[in-house]
Structure formats: structure tokens, C-alpha cells
N, C-alpha and C. Protein backbone atom coordinates (compact mmCIF):
# COMPACT_ATOMS: atom_id res chain seq x y z
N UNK A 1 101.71 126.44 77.58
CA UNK A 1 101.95 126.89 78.93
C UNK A 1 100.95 126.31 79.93
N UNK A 2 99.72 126.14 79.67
CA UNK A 2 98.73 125.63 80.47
C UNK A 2 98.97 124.34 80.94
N UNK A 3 100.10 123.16 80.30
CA UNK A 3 100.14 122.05 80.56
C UNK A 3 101.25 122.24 81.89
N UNK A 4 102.21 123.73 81.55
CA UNK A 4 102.93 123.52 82.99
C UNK A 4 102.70 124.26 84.51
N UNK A 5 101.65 125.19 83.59
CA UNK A 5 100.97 125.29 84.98
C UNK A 5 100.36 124.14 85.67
N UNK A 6 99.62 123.62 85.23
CA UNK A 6 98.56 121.83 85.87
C UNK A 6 99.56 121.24 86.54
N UNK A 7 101.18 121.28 86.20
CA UNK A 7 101.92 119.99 86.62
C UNK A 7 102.51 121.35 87.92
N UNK A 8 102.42 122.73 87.80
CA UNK A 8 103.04 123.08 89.11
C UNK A 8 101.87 123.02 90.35
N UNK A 9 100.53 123.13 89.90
CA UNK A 9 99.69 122.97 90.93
C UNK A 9 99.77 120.87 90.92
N UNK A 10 100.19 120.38 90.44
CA UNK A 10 100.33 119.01 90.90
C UNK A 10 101.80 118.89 91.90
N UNK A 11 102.32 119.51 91.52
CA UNK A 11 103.70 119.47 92.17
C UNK A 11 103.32 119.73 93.58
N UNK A 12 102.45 121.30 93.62
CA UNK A 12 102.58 121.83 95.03
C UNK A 12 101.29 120.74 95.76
N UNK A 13 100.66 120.19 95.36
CA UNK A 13 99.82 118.94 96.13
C UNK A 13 100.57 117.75 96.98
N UNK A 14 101.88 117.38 95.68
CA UNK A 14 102.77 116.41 96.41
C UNK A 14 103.42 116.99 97.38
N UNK A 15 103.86 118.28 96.98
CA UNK A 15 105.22 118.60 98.44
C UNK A 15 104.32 118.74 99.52
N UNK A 16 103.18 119.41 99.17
CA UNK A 16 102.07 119.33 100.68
C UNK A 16 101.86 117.90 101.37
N UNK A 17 101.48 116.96 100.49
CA UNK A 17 101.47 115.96 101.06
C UNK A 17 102.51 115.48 101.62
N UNK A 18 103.74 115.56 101.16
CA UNK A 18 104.68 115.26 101.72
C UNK A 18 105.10 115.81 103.09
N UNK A 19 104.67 117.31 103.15
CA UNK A 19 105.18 118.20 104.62
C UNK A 19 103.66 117.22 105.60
N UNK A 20 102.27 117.18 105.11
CA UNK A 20 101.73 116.55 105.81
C UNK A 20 101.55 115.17 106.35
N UNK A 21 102.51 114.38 105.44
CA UNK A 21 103.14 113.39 106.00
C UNK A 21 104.07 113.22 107.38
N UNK A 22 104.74 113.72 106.98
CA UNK A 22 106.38 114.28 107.96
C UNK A 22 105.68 114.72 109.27
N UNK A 23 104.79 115.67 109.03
CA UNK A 23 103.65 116.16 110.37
C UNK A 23 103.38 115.39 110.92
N UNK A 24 102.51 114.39 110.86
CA UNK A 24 101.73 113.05 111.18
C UNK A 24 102.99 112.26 111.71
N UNK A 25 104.14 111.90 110.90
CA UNK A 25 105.19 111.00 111.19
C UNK A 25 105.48 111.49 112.88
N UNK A 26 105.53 112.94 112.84
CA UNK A 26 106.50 113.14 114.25
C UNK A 26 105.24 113.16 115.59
N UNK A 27 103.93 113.22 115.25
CA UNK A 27 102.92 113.01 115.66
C UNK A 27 102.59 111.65 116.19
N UNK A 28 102.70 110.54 115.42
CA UNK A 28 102.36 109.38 115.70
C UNK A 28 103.35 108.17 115.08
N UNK A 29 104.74 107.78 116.18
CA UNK A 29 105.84 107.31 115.62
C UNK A 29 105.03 105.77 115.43
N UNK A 30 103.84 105.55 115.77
CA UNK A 30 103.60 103.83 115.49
C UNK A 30 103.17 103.88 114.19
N UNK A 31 103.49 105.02 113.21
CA UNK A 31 102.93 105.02 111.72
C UNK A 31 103.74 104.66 111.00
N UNK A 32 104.98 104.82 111.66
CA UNK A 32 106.40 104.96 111.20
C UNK A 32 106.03 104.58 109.61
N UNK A 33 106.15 103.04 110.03
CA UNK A 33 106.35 102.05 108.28
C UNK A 33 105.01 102.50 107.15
N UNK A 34 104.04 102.87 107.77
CA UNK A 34 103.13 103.45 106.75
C UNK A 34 103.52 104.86 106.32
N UNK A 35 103.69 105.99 107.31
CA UNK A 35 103.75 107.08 106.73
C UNK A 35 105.25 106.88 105.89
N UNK A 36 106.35 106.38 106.37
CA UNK A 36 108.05 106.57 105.35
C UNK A 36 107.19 106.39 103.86
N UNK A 37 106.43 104.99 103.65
CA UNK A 37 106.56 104.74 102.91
C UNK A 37 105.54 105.38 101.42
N UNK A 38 104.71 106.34 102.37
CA UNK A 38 103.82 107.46 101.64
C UNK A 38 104.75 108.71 101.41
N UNK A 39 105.56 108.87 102.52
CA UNK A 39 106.51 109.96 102.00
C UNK A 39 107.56 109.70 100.50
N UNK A 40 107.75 108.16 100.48
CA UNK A 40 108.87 107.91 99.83
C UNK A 40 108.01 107.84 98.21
N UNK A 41 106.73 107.52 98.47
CA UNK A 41 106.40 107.63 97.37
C UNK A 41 105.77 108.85 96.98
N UNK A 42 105.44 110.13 98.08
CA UNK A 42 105.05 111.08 97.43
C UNK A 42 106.10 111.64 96.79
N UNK A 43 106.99 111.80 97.15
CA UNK A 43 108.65 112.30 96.73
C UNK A 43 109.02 111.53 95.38
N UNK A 44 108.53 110.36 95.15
CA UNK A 44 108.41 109.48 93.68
C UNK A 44 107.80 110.67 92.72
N UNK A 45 106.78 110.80 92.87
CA UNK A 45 105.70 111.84 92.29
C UNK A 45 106.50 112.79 91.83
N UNK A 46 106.91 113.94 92.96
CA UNK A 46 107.46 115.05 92.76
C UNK A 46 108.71 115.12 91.74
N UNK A 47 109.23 114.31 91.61
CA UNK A 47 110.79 113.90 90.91
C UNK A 47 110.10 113.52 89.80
N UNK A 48 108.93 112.69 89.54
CA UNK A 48 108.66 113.18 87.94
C UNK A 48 107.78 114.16 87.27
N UNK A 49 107.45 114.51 88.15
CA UNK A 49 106.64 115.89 87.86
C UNK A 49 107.75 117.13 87.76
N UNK A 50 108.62 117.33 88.54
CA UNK A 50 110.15 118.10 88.26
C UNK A 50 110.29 117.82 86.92
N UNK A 51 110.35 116.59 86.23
CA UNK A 51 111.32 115.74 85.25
C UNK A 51 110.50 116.98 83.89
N UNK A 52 109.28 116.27 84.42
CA UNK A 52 108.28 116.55 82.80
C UNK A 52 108.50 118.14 82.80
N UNK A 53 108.20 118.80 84.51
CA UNK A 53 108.32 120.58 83.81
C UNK A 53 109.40 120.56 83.31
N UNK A 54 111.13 120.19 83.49
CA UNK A 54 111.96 120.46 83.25
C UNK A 54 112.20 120.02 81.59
N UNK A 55 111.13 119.07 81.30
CA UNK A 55 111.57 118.89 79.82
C UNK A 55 110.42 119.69 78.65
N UNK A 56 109.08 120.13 79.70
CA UNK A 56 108.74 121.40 78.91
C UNK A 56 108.93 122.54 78.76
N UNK A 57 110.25 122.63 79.60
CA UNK A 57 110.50 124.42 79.69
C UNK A 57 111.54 124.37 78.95
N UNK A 58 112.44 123.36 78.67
CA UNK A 58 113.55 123.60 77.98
C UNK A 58 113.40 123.13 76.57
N UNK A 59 112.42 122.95 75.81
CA UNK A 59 111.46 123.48 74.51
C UNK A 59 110.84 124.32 74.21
């Protein structure tokens, strides 16, 4: 159980980063091409961090 707790406090780091991305984005549109492309990869993150809890809970 301890390994899926670590990956939900990793999870909730990415979606933060991600909402604090999105923040910044509507803040400062000359970031545009830097922040999309931190969002697109924090959202990378989150989708395998989903993947792994979803394949330790269903063992």
C-alpha cells in the first residue's frame, strides 16, 4: 500500500503543476509555446502515474 500512496502524492504534484501552469498561461500569453508544452508534458506524467496506480490496485 505504501507504494500507492507515494504515486497519489506524486499524482497530486502533477495536477498542481498542471492547474499552475494553466494559471501562468492565462497570465502571461507570450509563454504560450513554453507553458502548452509543460502542461502537455505534465499531463504525460499524470497518465502514467494513473496507469501504475491502476495496475496496483487491481492486484
Amino acid at each position: 500500500m505504501i507504494d500507492i500512496e507515494v504515486l497519489k502524492i506524486a499524482l497530486s504534484k502533477e495536477v498542481n503543476a498542471i492547474e499552475t501552469y494553466q494559471e501562468m498561461l492565462s497570465q502571461h500569453p507570450s509563454l504560450t509555446g513554453l507553458l502548452s508544452f509543460l502542461i502537455t508534458e505534465e499531463q504525460k506524467h499524470r497518465m502514467m502515474i494513473e496507469k501504475k496506480i491502476a495496475e496496483l490496485t487491481r492486484n
